[in-house]
ModelCIF file with pLDDT and N, C-alpha, C, O atoms, coordinates in Angstrom:
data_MODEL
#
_entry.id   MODEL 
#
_entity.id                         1 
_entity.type                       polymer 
_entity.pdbx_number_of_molecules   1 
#
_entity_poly.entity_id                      1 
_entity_poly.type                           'polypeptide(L)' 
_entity_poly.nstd_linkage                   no 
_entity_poly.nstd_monomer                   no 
_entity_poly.pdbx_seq_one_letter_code       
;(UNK)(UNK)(UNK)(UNK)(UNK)(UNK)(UNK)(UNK)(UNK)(UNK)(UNK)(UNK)(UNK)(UNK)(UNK)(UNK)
(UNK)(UNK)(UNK)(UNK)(UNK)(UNK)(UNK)(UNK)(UNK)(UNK)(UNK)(UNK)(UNK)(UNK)(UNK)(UNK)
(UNK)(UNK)(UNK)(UNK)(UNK)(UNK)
;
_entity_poly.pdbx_seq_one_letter_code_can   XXXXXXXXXXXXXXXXXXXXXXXXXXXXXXXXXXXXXX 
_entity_poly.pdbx_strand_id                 A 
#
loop_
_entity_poly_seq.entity_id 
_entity_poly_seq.num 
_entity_poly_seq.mon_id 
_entity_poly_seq.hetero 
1 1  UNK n 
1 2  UNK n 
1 3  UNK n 
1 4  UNK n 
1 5  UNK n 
1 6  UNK n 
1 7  UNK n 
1 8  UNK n 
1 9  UNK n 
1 10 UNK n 
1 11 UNK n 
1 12 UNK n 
1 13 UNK n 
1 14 UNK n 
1 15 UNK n 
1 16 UNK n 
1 17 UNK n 
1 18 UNK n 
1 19 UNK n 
1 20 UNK n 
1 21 UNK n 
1 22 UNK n 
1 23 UNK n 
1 24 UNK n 
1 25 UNK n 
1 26 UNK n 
1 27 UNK n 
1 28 UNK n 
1 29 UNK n 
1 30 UNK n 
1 31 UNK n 
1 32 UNK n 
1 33 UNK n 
1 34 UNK n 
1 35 UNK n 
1 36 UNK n 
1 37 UNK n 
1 38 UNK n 
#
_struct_asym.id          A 
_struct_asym.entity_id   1 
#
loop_
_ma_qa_metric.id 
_ma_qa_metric.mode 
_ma_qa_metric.name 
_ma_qa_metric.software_group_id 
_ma_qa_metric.type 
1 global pLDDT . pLDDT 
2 local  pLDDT . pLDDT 
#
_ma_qa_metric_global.metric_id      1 
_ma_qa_metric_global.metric_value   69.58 
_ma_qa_metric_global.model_id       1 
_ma_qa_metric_global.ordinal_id     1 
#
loop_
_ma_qa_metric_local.label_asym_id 
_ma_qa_metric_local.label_comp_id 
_ma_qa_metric_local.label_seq_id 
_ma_qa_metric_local.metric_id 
_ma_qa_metric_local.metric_value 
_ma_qa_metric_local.model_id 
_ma_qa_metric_local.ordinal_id 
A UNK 1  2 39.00 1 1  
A UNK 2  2 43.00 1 2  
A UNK 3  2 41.00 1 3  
A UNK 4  2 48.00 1 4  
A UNK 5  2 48.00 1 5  
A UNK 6  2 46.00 1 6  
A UNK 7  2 42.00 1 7  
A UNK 8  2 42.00 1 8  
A UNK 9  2 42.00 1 9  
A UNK 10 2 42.00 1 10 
A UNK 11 2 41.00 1 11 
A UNK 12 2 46.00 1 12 
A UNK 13 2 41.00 1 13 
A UNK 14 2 42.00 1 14 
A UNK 15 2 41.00 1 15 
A UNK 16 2 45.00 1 16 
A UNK 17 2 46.00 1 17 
A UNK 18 2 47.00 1 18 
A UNK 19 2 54.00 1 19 
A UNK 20 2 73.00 1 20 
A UNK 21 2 91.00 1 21 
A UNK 22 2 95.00 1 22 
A UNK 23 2 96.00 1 23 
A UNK 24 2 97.00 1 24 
A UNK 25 2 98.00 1 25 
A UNK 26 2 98.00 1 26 
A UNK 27 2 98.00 1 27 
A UNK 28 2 98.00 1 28 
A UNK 29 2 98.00 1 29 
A UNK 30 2 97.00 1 30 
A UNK 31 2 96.00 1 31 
A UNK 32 2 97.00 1 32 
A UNK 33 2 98.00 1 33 
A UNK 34 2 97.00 1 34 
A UNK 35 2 97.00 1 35 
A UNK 36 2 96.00 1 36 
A UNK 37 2 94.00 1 37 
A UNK 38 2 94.00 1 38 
#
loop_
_atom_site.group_PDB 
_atom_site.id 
_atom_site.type_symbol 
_atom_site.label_atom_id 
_atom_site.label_alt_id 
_atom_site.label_comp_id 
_atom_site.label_asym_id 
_atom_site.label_entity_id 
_atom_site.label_seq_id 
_atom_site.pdbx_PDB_ins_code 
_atom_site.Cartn_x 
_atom_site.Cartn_y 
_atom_site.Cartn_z 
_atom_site.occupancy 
_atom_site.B_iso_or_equiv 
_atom_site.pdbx_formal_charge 
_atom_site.auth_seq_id 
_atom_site.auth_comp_id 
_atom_site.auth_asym_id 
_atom_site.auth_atom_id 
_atom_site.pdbx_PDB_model_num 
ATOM 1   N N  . UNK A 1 1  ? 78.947  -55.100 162.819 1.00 39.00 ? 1  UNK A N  1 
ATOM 2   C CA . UNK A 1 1  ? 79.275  -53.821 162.195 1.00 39.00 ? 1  UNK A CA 1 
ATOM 3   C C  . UNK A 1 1  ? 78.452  -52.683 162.786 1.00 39.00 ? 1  UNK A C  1 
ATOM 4   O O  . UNK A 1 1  ? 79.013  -51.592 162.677 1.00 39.00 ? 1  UNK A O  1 
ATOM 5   N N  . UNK A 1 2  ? 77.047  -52.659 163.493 1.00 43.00 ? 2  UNK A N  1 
ATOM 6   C CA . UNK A 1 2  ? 76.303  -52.334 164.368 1.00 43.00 ? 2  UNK A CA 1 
ATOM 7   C C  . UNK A 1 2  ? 77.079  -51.266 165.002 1.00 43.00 ? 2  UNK A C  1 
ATOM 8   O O  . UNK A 1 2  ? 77.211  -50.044 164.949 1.00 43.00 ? 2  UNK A O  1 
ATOM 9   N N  . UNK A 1 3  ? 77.639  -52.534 165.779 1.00 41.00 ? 3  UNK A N  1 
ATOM 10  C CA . UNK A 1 3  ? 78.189  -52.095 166.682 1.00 41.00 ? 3  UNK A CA 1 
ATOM 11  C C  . UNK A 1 3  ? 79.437  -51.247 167.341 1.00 41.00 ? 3  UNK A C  1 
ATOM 12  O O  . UNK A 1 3  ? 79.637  -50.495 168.294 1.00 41.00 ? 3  UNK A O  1 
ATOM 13  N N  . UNK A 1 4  ? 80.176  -51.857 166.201 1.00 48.00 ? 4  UNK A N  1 
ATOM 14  C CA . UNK A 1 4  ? 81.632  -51.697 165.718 1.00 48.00 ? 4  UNK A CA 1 
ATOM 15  C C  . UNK A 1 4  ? 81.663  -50.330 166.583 1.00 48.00 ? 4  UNK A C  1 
ATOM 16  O O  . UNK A 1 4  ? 81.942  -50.242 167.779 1.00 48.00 ? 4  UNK A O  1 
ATOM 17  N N  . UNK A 1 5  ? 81.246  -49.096 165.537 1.00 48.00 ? 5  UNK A N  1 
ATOM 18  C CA . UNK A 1 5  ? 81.976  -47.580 165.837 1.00 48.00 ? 5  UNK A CA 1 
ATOM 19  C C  . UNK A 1 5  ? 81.624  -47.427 167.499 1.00 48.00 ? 5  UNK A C  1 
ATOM 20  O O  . UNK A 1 5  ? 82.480  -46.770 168.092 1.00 48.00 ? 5  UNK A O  1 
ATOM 21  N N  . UNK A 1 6  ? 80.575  -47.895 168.293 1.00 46.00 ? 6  UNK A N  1 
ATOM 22  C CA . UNK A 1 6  ? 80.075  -47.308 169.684 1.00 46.00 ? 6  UNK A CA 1 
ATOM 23  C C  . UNK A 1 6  ? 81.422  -48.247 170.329 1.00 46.00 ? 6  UNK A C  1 
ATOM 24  O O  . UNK A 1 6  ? 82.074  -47.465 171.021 1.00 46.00 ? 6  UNK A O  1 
ATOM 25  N N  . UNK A 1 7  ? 81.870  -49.212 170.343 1.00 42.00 ? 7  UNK A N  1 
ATOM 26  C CA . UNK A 1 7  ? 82.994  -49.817 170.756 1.00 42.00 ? 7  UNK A CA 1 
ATOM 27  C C  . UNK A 1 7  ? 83.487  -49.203 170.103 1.00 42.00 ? 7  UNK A C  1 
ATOM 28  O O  . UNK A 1 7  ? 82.619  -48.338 169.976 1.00 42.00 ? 7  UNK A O  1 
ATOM 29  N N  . UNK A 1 8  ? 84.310  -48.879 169.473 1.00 42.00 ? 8  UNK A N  1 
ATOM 30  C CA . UNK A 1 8  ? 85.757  -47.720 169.342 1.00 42.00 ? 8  UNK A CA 1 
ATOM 31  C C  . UNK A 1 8  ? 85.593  -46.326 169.711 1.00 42.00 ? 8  UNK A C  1 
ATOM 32  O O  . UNK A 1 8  ? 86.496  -45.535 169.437 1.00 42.00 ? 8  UNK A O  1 
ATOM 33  N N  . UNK A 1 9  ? 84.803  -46.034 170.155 1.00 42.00 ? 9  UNK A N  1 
ATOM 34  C CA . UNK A 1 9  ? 84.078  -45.123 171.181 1.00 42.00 ? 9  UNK A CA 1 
ATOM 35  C C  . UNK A 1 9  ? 84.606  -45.101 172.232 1.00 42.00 ? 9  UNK A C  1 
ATOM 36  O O  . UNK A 1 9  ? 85.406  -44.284 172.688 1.00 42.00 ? 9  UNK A O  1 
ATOM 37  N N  . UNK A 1 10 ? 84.114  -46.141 172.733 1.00 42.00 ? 10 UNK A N  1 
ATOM 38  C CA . UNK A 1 10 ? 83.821  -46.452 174.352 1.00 42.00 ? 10 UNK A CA 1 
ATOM 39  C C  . UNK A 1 10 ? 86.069  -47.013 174.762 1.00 42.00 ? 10 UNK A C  1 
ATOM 40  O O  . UNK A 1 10 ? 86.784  -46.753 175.729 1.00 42.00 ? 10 UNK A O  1 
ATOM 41  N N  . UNK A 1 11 ? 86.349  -47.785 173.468 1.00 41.00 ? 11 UNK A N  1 
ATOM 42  C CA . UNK A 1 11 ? 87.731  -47.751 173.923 1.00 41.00 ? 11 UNK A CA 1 
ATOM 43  C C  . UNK A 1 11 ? 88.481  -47.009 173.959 1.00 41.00 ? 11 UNK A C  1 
ATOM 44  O O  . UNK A 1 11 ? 89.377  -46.960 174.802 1.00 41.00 ? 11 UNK A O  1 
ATOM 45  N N  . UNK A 1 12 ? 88.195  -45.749 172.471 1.00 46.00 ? 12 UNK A N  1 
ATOM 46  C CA . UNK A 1 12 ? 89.078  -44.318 173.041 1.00 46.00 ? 12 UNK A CA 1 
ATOM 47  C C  . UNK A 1 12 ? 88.838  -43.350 174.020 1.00 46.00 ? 12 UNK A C  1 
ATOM 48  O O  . UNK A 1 12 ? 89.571  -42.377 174.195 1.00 46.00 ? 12 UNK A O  1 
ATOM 49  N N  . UNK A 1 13 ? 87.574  -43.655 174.821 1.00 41.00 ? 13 UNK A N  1 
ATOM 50  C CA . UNK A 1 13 ? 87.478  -42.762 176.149 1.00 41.00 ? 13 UNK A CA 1 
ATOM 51  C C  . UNK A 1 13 ? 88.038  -43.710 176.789 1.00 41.00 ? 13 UNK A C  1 
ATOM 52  O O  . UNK A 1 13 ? 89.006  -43.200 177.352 1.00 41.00 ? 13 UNK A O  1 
ATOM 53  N N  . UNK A 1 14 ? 87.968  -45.193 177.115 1.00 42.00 ? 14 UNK A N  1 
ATOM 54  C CA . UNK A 1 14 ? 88.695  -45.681 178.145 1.00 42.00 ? 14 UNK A CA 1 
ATOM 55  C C  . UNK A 1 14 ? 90.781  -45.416 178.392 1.00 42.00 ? 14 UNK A C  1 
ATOM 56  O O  . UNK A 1 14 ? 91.700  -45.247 179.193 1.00 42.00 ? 14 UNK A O  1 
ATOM 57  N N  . UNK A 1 15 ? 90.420  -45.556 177.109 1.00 41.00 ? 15 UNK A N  1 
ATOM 58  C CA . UNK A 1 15 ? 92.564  -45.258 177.081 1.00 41.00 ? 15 UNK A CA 1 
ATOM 59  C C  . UNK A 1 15 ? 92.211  -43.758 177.410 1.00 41.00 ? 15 UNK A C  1 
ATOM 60  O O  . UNK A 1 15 ? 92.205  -43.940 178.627 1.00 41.00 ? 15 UNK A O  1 
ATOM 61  N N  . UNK A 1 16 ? 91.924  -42.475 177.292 1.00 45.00 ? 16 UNK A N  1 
ATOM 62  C CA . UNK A 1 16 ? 92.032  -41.570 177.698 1.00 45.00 ? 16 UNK A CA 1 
ATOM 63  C C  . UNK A 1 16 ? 91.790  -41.239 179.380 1.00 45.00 ? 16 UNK A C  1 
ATOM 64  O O  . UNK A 1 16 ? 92.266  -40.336 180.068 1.00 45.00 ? 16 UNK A O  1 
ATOM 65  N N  . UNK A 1 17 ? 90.949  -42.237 179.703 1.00 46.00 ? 17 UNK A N  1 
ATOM 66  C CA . UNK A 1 17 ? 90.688  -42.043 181.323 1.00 46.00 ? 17 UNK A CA 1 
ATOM 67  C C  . UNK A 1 17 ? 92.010  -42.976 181.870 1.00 46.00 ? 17 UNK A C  1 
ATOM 68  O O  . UNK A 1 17 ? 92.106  -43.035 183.095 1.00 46.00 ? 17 UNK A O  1 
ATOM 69  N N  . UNK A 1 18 ? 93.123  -43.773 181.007 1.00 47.00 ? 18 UNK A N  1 
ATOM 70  C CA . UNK A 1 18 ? 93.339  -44.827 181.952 1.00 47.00 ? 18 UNK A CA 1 
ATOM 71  C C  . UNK A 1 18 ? 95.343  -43.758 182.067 1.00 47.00 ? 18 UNK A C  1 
ATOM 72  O O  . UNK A 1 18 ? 96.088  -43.107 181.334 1.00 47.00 ? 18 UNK A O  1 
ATOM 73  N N  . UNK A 1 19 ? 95.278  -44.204 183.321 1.00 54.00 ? 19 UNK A N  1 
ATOM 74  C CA . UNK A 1 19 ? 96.433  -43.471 183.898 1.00 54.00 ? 19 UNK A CA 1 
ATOM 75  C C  . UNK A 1 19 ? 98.018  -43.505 183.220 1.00 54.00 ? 19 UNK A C  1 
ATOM 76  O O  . UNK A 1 19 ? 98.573  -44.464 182.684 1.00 54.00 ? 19 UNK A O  1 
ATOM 77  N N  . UNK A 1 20 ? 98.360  -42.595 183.362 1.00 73.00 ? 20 UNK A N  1 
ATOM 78  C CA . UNK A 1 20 ? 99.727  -42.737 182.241 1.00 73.00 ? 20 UNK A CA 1 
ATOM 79  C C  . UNK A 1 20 ? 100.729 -43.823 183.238 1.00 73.00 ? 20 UNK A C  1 
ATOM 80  O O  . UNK A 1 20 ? 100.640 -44.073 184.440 1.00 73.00 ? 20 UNK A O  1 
ATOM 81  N N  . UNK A 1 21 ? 101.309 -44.129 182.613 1.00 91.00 ? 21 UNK A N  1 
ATOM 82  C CA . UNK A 1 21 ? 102.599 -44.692 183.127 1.00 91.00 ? 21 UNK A CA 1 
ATOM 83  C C  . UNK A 1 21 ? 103.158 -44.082 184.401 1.00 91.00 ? 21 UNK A C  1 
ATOM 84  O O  . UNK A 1 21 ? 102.932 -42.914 184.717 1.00 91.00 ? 21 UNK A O  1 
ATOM 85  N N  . UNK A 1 22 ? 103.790 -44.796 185.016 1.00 95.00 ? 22 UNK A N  1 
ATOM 86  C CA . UNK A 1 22 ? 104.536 -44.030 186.419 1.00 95.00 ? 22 UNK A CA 1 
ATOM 87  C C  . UNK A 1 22 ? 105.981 -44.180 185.943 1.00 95.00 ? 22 UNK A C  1 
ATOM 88  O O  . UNK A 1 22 ? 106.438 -45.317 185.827 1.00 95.00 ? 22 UNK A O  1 
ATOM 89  N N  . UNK A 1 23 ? 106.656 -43.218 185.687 1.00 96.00 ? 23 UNK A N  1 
ATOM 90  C CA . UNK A 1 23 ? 108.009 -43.105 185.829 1.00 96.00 ? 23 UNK A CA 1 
ATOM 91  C C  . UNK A 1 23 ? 108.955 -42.353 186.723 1.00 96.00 ? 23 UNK A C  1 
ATOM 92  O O  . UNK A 1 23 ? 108.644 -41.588 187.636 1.00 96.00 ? 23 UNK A O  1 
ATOM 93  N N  . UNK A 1 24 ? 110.037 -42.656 186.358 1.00 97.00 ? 24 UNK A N  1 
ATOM 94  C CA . UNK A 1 24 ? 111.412 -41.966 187.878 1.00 97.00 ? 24 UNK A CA 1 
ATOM 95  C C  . UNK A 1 24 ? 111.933 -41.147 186.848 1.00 97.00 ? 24 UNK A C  1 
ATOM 96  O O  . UNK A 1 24 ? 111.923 -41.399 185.643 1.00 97.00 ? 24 UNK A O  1 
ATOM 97  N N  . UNK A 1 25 ? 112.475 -39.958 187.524 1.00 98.00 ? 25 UNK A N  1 
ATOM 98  C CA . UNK A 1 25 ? 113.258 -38.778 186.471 1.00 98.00 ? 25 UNK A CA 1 
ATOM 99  C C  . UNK A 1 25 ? 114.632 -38.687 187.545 1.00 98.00 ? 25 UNK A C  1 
ATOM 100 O O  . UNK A 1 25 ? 114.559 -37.874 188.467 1.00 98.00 ? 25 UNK A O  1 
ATOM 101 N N  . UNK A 1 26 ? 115.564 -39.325 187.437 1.00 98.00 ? 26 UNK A N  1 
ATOM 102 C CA . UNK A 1 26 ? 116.547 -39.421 187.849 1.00 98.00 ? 26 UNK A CA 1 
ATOM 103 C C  . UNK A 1 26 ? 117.958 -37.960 187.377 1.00 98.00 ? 26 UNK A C  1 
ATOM 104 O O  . UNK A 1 26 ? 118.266 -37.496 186.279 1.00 98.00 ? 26 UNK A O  1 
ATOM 105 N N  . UNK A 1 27 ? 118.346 -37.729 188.430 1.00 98.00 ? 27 UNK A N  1 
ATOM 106 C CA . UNK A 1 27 ? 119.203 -36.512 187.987 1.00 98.00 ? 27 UNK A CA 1 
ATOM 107 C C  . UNK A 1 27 ? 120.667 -36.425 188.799 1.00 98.00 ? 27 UNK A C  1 
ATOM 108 O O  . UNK A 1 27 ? 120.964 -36.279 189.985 1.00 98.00 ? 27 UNK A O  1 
ATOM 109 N N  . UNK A 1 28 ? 121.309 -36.564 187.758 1.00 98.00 ? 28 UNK A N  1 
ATOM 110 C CA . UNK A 1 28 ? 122.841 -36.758 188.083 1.00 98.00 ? 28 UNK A CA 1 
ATOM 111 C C  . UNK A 1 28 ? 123.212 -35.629 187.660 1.00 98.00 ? 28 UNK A C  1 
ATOM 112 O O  . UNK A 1 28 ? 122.922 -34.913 186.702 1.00 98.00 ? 28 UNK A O  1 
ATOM 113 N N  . UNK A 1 29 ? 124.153 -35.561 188.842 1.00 98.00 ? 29 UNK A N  1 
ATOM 114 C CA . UNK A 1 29 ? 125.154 -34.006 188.899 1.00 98.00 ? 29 UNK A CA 1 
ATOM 115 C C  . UNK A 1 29 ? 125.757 -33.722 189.231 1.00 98.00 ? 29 UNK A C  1 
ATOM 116 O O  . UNK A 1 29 ? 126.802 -34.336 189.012 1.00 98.00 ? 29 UNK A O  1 
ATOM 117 N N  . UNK A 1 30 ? 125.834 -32.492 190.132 1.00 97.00 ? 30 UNK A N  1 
ATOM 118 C CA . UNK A 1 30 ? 127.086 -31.896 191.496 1.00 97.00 ? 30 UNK A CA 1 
ATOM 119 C C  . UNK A 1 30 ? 126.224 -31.178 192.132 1.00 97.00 ? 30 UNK A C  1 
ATOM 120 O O  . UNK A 1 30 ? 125.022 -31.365 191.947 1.00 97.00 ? 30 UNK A O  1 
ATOM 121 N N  . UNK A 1 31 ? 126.592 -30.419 192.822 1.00 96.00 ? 31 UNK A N  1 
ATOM 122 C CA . UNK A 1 31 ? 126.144 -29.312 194.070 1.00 96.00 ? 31 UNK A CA 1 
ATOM 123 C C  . UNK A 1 31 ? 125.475 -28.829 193.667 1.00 96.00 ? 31 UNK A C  1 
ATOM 124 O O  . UNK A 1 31 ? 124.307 -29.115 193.929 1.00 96.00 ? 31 UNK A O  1 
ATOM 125 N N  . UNK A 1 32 ? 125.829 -27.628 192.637 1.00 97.00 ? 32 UNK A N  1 
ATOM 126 C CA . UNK A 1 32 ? 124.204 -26.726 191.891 1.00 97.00 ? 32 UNK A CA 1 
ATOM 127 C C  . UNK A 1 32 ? 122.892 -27.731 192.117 1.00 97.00 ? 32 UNK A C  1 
ATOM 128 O O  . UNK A 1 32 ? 121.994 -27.392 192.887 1.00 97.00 ? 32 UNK A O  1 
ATOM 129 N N  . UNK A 1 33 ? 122.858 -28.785 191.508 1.00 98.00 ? 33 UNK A N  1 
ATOM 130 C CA . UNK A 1 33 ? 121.876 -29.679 191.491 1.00 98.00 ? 33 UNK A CA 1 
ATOM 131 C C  . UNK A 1 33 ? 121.385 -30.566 192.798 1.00 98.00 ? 33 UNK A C  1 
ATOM 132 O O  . UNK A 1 33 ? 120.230 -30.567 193.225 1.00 98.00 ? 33 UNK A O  1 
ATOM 133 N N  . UNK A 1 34 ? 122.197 -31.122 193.205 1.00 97.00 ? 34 UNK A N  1 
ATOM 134 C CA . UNK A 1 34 ? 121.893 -31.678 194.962 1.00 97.00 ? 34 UNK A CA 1 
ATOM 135 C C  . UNK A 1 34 ? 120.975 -31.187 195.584 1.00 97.00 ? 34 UNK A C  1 
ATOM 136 O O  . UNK A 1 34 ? 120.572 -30.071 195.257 1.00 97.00 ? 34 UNK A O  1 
ATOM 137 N N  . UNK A 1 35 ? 120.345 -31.938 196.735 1.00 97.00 ? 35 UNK A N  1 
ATOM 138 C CA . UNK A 1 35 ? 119.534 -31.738 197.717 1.00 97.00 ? 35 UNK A CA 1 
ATOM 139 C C  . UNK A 1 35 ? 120.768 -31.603 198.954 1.00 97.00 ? 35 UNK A C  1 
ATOM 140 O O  . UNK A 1 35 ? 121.875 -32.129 198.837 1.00 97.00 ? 35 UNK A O  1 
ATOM 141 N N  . UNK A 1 36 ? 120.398 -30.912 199.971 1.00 96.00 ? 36 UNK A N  1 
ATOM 142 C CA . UNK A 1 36 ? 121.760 -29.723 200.735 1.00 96.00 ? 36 UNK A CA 1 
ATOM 143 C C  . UNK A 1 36 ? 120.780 -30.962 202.339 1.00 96.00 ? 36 UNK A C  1 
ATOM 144 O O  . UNK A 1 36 ? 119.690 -31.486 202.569 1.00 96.00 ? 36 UNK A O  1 
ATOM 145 N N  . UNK A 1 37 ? 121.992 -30.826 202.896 1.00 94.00 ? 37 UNK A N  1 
ATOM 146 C CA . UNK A 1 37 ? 121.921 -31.009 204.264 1.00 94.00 ? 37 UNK A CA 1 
ATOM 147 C C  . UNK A 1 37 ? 121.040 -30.088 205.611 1.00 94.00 ? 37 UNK A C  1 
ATOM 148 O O  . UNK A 1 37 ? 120.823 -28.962 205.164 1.00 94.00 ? 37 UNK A O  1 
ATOM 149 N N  . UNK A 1 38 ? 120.832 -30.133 206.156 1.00 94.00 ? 38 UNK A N  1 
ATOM 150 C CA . UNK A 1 38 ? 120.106 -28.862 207.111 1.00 94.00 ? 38 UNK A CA 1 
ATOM 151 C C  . UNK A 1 38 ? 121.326 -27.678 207.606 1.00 94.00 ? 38 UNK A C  1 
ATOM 152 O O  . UNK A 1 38 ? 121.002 -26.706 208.288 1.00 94.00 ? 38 UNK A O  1 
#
């Protein structure tokens, strides 16, 4: 019990340092939206 609160400490700075998720943002469309040719 000591110890307890300095460990829930030390784990909510670790989840805050630890990197978010990597995700894809995918985008369906037409022309307005497209990437264009040279």
């Amino acid at each position: 019990f000591l110890f307890t609160p300095a460990i829930c400490i030390a784990v909510g700075l670790m989840s805050f340092w630890l990197p978010s998720q990597h995700i894809t943002v995918y985008l369906a469309g037409d022309s307005t939206m497209s990437d264009k040719e040279v």
